[in-house]
Each structure stands twice: as structure tokens, then as C-alpha cells.
N, C-alpha and C. Protein backbone atom coordinates (compact mmCIF):
# COMPACT_ATOMS: atom_id res chain seq x y z
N UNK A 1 157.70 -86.12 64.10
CA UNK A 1 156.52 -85.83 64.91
C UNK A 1 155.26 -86.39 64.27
N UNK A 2 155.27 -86.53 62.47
CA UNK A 2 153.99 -86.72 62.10
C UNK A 2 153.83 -88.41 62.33
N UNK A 3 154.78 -89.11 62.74
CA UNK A 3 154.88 -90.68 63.19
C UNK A 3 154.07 -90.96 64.24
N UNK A 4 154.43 -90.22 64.95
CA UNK A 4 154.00 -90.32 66.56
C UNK A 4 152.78 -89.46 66.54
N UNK A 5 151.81 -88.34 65.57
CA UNK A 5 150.73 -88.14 65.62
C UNK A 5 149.92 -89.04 64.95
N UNK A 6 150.34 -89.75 63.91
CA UNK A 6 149.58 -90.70 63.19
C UNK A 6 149.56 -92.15 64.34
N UNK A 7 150.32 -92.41 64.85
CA UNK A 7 149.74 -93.91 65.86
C UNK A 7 149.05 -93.27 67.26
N UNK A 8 149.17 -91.97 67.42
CA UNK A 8 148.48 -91.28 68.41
C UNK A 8 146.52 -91.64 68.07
N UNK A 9 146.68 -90.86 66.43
CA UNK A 9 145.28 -90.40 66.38
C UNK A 9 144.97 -92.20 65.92
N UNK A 10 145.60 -93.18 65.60
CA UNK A 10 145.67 -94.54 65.38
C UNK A 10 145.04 -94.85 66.43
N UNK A 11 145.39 -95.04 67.69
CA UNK A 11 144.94 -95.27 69.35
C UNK A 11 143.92 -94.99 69.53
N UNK A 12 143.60 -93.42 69.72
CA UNK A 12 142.38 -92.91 70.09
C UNK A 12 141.31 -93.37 69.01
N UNK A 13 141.47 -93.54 67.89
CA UNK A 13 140.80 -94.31 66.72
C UNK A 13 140.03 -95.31 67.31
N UNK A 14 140.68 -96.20 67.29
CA UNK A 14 140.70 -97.91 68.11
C UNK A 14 139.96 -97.66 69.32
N UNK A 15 140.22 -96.77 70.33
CA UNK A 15 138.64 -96.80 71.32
C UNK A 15 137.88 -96.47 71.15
N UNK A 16 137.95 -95.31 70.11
CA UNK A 16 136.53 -94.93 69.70
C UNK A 16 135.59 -96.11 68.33
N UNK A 17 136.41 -96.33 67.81
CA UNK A 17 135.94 -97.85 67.18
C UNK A 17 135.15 -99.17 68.39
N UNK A 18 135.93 -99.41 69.36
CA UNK A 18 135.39 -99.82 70.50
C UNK A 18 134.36 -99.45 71.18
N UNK A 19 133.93 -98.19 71.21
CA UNK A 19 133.38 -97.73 71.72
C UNK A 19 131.76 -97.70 70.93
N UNK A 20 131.91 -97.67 69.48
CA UNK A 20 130.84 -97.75 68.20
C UNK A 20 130.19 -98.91 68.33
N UNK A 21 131.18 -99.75 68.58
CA UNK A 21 130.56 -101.26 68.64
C UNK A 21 130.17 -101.50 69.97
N UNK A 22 130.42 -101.59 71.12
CA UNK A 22 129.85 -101.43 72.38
C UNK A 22 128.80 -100.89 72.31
N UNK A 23 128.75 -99.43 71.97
CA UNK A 23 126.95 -98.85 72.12
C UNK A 23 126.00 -99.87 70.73
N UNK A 24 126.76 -99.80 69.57
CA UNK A 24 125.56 -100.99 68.93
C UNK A 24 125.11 -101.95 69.44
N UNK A 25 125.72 -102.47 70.38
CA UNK A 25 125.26 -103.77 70.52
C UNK A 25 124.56 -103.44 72.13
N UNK A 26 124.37 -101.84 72.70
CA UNK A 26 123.63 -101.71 73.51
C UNK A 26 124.12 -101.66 75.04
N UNK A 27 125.78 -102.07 75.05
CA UNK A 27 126.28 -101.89 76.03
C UNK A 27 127.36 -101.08 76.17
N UNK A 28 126.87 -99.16 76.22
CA UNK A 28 127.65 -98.17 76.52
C UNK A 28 128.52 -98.29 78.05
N UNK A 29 129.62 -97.68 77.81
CA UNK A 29 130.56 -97.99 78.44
C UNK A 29 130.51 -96.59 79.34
N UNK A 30 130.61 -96.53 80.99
CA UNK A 30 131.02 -95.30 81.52
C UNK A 30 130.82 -94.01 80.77
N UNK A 31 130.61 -92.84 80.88
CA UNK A 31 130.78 -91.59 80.33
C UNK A 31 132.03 -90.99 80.50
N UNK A 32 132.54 -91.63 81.38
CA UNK A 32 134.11 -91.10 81.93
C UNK A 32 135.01 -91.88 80.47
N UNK A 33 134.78 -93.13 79.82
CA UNK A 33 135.18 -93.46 78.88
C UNK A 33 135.02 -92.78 77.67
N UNK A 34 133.93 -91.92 77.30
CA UNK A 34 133.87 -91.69 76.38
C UNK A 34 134.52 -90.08 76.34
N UNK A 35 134.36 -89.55 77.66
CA UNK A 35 135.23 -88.57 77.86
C UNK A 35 137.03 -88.35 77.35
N UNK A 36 136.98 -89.49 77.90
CA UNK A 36 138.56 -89.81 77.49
C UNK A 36 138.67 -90.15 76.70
N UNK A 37 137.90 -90.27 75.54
CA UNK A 37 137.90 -90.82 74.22
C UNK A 37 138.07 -89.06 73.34
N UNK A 38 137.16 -87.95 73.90
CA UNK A 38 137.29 -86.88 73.39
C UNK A 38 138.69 -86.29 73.68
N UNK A 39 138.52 -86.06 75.17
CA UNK A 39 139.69 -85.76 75.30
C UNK A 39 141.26 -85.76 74.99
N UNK A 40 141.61 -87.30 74.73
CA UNK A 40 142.83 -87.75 74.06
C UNK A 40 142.33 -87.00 72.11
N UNK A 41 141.46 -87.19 71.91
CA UNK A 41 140.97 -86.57 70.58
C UNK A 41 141.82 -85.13 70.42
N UNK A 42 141.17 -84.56 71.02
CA UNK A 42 141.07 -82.89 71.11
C UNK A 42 142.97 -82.40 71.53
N UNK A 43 143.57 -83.39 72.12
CA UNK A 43 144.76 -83.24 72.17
C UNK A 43 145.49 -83.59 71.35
N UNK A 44 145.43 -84.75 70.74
CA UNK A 44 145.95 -84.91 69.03
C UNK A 44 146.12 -84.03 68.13
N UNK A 45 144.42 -83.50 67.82
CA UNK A 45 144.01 -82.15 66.99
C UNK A 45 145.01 -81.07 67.91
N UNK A 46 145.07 -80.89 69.03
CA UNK A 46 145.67 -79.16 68.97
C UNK A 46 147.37 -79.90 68.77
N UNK A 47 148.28 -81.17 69.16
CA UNK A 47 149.11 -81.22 68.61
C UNK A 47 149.34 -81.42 66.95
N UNK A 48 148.53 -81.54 66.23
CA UNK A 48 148.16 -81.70 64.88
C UNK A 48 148.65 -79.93 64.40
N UNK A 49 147.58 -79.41 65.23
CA UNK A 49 147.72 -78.18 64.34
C UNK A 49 149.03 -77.45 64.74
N UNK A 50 149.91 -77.69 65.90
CA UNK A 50 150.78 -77.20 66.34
C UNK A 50 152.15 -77.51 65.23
N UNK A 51 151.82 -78.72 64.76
CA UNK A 51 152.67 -79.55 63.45
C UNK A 51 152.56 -78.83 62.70
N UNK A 52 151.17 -78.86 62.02
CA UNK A 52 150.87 -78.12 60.72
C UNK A 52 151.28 -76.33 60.49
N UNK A 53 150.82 -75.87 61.68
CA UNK A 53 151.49 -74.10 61.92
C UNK A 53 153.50 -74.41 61.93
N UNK A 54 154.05 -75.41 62.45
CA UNK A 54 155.57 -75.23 62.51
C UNK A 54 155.96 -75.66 60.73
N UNK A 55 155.27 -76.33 59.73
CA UNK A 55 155.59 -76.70 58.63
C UNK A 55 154.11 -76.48 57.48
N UNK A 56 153.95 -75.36 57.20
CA UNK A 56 152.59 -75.05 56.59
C UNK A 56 152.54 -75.57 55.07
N UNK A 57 153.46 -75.93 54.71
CA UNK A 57 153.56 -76.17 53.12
C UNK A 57 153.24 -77.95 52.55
N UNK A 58 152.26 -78.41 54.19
CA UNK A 58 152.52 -80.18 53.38
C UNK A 58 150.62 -79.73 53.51
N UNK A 59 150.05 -79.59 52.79
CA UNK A 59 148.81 -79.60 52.31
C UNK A 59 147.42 -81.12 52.96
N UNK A 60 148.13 -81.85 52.63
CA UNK A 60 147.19 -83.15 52.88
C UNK A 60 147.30 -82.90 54.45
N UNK A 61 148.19 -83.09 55.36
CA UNK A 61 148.11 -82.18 57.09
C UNK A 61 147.32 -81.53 56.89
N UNK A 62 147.82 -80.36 56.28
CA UNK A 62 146.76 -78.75 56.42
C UNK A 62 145.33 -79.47 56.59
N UNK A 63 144.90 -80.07 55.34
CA UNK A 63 143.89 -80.18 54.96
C UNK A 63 143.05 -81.26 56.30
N UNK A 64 144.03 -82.27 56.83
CA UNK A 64 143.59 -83.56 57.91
C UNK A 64 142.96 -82.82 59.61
N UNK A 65 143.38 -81.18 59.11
CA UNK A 65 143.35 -80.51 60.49
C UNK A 65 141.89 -80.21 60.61
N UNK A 66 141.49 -79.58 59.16
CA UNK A 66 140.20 -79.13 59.26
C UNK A 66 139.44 -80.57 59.13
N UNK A 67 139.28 -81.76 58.85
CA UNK A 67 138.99 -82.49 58.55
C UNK A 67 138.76 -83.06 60.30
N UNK A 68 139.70 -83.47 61.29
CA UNK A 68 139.67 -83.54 62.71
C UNK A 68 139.09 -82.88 62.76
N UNK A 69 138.68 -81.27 62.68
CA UNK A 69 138.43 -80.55 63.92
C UNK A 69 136.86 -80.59 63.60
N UNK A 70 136.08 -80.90 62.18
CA UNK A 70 134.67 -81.41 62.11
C UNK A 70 134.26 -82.42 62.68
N UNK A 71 135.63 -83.62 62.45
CA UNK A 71 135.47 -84.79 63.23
C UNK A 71 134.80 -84.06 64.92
N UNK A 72 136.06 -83.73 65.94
CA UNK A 72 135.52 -83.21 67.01
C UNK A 72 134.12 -82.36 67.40
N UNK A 73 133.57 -81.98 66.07
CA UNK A 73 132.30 -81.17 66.14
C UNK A 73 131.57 -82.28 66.47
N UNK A 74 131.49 -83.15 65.30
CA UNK A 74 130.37 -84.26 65.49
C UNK A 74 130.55 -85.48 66.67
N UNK A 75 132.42 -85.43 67.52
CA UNK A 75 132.43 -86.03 68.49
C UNK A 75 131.45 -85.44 69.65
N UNK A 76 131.43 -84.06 69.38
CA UNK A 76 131.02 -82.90 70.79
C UNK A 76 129.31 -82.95 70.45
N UNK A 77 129.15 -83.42 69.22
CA UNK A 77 127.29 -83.77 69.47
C UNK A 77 126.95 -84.78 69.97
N UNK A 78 128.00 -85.50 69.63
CA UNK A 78 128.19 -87.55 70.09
C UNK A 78 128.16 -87.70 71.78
N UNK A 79 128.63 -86.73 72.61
CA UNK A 79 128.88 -86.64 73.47
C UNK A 79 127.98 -85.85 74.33
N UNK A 80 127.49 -85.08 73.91
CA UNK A 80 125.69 -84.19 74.47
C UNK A 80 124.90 -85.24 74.09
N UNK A 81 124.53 -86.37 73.48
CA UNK A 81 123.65 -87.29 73.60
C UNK A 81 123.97 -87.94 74.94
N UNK A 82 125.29 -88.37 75.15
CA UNK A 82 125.53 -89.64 76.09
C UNK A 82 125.68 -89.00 77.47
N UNK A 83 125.78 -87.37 77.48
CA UNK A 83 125.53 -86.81 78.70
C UNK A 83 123.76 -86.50 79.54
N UNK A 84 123.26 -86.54 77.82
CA UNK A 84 121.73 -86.60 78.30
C UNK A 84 121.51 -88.08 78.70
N UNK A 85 121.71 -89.10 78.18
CA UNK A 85 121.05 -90.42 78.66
C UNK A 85 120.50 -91.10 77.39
N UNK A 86 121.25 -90.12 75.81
CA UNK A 86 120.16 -90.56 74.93
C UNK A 86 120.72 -91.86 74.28
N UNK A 87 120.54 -92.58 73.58
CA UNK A 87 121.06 -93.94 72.67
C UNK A 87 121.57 -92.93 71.89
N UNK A 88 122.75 -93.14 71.14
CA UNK A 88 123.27 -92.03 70.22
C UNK A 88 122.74 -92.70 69.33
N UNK A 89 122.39 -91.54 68.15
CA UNK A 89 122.07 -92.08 66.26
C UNK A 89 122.99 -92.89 65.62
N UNK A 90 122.96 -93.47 65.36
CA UNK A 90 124.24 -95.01 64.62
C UNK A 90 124.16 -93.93 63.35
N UNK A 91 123.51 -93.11 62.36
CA UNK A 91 124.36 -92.26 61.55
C UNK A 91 125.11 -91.26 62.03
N UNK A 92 124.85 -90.97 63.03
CA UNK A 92 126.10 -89.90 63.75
C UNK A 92 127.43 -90.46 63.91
N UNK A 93 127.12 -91.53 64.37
CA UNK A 93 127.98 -92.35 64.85
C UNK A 93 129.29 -92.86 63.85
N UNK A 94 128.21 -93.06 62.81
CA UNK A 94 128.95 -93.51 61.38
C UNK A 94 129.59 -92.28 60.80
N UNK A 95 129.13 -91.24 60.98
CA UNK A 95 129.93 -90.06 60.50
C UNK A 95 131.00 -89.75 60.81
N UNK A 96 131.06 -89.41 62.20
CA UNK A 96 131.89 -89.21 63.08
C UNK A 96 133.31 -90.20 62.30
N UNK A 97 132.98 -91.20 62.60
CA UNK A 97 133.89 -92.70 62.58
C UNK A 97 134.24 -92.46 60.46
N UNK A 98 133.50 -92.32 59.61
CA UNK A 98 134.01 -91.66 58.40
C UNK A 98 134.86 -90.27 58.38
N UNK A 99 134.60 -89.40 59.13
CA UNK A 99 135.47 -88.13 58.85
C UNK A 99 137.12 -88.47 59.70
N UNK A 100 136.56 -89.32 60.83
CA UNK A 100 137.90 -89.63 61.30
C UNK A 100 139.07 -90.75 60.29
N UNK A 101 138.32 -91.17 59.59
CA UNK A 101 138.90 -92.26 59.09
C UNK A 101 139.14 -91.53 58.00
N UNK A 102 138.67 -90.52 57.14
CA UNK A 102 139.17 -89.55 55.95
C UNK A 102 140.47 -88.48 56.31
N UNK A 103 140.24 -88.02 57.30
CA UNK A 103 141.21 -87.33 58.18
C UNK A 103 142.85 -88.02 58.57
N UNK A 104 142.57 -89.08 58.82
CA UNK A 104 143.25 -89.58 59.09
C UNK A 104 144.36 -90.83 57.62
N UNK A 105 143.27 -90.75 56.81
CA UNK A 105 144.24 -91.11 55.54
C UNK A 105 144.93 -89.70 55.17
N UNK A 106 144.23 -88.52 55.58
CA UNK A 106 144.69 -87.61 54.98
C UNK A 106 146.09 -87.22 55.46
N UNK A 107 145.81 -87.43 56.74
CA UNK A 107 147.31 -87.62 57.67
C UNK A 107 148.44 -88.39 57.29
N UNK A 108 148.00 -89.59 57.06
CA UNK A 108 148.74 -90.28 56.06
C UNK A 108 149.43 -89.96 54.85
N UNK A 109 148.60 -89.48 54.06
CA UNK A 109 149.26 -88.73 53.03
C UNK A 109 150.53 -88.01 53.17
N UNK A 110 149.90 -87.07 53.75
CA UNK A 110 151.01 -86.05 54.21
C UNK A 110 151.92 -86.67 54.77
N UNK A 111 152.16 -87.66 56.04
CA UNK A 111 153.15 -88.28 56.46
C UNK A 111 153.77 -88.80 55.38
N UNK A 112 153.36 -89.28 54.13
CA UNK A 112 154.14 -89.77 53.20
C UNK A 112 154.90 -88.88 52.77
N UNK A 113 154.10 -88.12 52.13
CA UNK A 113 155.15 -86.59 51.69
C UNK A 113 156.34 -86.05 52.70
N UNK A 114 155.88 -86.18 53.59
CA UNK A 114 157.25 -85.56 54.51
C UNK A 114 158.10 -86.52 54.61
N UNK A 115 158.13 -87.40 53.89
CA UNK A 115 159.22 -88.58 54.08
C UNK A 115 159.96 -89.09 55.19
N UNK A 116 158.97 -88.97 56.41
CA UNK A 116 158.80 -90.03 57.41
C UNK A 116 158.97 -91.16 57.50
């Protein structure tokens, strides 16, 4: 399962990477896109933690859960900008896109350990 959550949160990664570079350069994409950018998010994270509650003892998971679910905090501020109309902050932006990318080695980790 942790195979298929790691090229999951891999995917949703990659549009939201798409999506960083699109608004830098000033051409935001639909709101319905970026919706679905949370959305597929937020479903990863609750299958994430559904992983992590069936096998509690691989730590670097444990740890990638809380690590997502800040990610999703700062997606869910990322996302009240672009519902107001605002240009999002390129350090938000960069955050967001760092905790996911820490989270997600962290995922890694752990997928190593479980000898996947």
C-alpha cells in the first residue's frame, strides 16, 4: 500500500508543482484546478493515515502524516487566497511545496523500512 501512496502523493505533487509555476509566471489556472489539486491531497493524507493507524510502529510514516497534514494547512491558506482573487505569496507557496517535499521523503523513508 505504501507503493501506491508514495506515486499517489508523487502525482498530486507534480500538479501542484505545475501549478507553482503557472501562478509565477502569472497565469493561474481555473480554481476548479486547484481544487482538485487539494482535494486528491486531502485523500492521500486520510489514506496515509489509514496506513499508518493499520501498522503504527514504522515512525518516518507516523511522522510524514503530521508533516502532510501542515502541508494541507498551508494548502487550505493557499486556497482562501485564490478563492478571494488574491495573487498568492510565492513564500507560501514555497512552503507549502517544502513541507510537501519533506513529508514526502519522509514517506520514503518509511517505505524503505517496510521493505517495499
Amino acid at each position: 500500500m505504501l507503493t501506491y501512496l508514495l506515486a499517489f502523493f508523487i502525482l498530486v505533487m507534480a500538479g501542484g508543482a505545475a501549478l507553482a509555476v503557472l501562478e509565477h509566471h502569472g497565469r493561474a489556472l481555473p480554481l476548479t484546478v486547484s481544487l482538485w489539486h487539494g482535494v486528491l491531497g486531502v485523500a492521500a493524507v486520510v489514506l496515509l493515515v489509514v496506513e499508518a493507524i493499520a501498522r503504527p510502529g514504522n515512525h518516518a510514516v507516523n511522522l510524514s502524516v503530521i508533516v502532510f497534514m501542515l502541508t494541507a494547512l498551508g494548502g487550505l491558506l493557499l486556497f482562501a487566497f485564490r478563492v478571494s482573487r488574491q495573487r498568492l505569496p510565492m513564500a507560501v507557496v514555497l512552503l507549502h511545496a517544502g513541507f510537501a517535499v519533506l513529508a514526502l521523503i519522509l514517506l520514503g523513508m518509511g517505505w524503505m523500512r517496510s521493505g517495499a
